[in-house]
Protein backbone atom coordinates (compact mmCIF):
# COMPACT_ATOMS: atom_id res chain seq x y z
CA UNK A 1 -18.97 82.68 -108.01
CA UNK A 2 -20.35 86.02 -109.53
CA UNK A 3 -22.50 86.38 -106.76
CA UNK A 4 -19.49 87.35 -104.88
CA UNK A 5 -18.47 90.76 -103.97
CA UNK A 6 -15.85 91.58 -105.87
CA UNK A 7 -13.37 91.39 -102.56
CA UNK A 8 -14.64 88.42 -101.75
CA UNK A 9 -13.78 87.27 -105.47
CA UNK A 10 -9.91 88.48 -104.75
CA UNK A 11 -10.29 86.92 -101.62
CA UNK A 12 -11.09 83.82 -102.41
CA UNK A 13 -8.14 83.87 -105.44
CA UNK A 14 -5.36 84.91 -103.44
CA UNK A 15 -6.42 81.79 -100.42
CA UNK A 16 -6.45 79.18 -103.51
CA UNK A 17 -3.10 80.47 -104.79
CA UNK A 18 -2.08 79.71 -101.42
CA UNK A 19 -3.36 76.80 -101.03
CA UNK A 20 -1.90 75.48 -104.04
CA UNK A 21 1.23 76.47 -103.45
CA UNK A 22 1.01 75.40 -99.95
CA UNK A 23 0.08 71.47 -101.18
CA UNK A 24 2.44 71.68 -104.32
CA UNK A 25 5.33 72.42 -101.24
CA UNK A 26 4.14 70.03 -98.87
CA UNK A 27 3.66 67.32 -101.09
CA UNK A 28 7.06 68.06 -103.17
CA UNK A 29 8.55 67.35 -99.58
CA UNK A 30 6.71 64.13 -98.74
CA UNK A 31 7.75 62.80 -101.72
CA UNK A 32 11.23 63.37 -100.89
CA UNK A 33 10.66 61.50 -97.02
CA UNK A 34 9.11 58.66 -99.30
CA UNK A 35 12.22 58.60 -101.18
CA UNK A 36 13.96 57.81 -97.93
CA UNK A 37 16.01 61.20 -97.62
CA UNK A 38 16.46 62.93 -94.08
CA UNK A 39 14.33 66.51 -94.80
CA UNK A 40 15.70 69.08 -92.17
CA UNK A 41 13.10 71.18 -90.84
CA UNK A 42 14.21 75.42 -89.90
CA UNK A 43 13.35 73.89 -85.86
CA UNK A 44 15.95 71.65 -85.67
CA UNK A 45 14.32 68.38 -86.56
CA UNK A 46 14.27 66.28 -89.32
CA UNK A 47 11.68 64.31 -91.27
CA UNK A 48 12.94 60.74 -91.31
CA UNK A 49 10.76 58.15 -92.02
CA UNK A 50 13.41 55.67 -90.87
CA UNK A 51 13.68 56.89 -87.13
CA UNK A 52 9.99 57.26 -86.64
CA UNK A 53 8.07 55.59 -89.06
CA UNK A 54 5.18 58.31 -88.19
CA UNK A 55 6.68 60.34 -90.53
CA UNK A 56 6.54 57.67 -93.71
CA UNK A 57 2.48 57.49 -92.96
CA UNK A 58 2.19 61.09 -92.61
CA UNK A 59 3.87 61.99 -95.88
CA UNK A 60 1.99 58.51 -97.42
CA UNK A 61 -1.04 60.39 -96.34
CA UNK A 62 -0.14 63.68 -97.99
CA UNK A 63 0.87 62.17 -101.28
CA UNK A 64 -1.92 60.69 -102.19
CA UNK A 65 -5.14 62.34 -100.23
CA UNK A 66 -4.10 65.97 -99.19
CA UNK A 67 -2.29 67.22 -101.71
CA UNK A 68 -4.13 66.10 -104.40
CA UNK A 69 -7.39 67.23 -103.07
CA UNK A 70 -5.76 70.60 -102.64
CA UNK A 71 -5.22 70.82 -106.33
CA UNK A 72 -8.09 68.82 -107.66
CA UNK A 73 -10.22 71.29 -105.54
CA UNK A 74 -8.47 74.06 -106.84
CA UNK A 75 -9.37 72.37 -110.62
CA UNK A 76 -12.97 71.83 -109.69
CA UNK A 77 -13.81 75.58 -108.17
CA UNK A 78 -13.53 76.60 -112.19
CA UNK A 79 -15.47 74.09 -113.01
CA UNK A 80 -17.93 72.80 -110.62
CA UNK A 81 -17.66 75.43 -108.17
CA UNK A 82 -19.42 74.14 -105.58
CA UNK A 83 -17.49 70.67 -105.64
CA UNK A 84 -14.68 72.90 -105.18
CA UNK A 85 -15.57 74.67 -102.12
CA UNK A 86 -16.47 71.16 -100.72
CA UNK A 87 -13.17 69.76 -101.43
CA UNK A 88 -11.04 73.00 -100.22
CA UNK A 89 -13.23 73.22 -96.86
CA UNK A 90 -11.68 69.52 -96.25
CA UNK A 91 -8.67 70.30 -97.49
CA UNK A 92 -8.46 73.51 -95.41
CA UNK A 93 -9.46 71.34 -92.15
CA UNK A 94 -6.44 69.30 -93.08
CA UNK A 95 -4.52 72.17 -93.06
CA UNK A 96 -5.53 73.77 -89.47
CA UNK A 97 -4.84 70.37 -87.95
CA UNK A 98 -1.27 69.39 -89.42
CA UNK A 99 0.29 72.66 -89.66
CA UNK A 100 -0.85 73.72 -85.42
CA UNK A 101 -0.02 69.93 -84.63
CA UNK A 102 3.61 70.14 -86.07
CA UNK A 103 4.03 73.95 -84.72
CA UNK A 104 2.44 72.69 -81.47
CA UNK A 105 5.18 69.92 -81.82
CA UNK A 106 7.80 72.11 -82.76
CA UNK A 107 7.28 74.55 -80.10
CA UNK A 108 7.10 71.64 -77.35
CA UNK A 109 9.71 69.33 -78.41
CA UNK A 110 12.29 71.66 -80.62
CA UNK A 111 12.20 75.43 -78.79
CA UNK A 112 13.23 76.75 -82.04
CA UNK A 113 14.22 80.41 -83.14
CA UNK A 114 11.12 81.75 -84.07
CA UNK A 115 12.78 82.65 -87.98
CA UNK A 116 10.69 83.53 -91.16
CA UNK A 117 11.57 80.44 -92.66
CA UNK A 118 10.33 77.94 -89.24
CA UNK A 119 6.89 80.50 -89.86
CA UNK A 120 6.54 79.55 -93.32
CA UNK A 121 6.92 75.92 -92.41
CA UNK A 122 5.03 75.56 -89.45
CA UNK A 123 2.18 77.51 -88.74
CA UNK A 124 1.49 79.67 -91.97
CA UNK A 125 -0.64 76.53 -93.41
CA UNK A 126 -2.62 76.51 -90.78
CA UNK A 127 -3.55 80.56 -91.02
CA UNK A 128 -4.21 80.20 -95.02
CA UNK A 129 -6.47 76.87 -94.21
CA UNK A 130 -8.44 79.12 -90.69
CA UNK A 131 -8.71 82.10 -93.54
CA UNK A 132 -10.52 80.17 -95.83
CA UNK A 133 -12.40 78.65 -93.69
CA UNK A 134 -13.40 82.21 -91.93
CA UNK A 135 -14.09 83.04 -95.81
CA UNK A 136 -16.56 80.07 -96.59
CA UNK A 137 -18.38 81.31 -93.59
CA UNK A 138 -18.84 84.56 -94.27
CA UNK A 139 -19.69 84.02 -98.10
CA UNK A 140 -21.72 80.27 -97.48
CA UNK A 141 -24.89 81.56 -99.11
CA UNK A 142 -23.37 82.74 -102.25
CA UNK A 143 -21.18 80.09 -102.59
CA UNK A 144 -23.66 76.80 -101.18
CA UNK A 145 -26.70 77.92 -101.95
């Protein structure tokens, strides 16, 4: 990571805080839908694995893969760096899909009030995971080779 321009460096910090507070969110959540409680999203639906059972796999799915990768990637970018960046370039494709699926969804199904709050929820994920994507391209010699 000291090849990296020193942008790139602050960069690359401000996407993993992000990201980490992004899966530390997400998975706080899914852990309440495991619980069994109704989650109300800022679109008007709700997150209740006992309607559609989509929802209990999806936050099964976060628990245990996504959102630990997230911060185990995090973890590993200190210390095996380029581990790291492997496990955040999944964890950022995970990102881009759920987050423009559900505000795909959302938009489609809901017609919600396009608030800061149904932004932060929906399709903000997505952005931070397409960023550091964009980023790993950009800076994949330094940070692969």
């Amino acid at each position: 990571m000291q090849d990296l321009p020193l942008i790139s460096q602050i960069v690359l910090y401000v996407l993993i805080t992000l990201i980490g507070l992004y899966v530390v969110l997400i998975g706080v959540w899914q852990i309440k839908v495991l619980r069994g409680e109704t989650m109300s999203n800022p679109d008007g639906s709700a997150d209740d694995w006992h309607e559609q059972k989509t929802h209990y796999g999806i936050a099964l799915a976060d628990v245990l893969l996504a959102c630990p990768a997230g911060v185990f990637g995090i973890v590993l970018i200190f210390f095996y760096p380029r581990w790291g960046f492997y496990l955040l370039a999944l964890v950022s494709f995970w990102l881009v899909w759920a987050n423009f699926m559900t505000t795909a969804t959302s938009l489609r199904f809901e017609e919600p009030t396009l608030s800061l709050n149904w932004w932060i929820t929906f399709p903000v994920g997505g952005f931070v995971g397409l960023a550091f994507i964009i980023w790993s391209i950009i800076n994949f010699n330094s940070i692969y080779f």
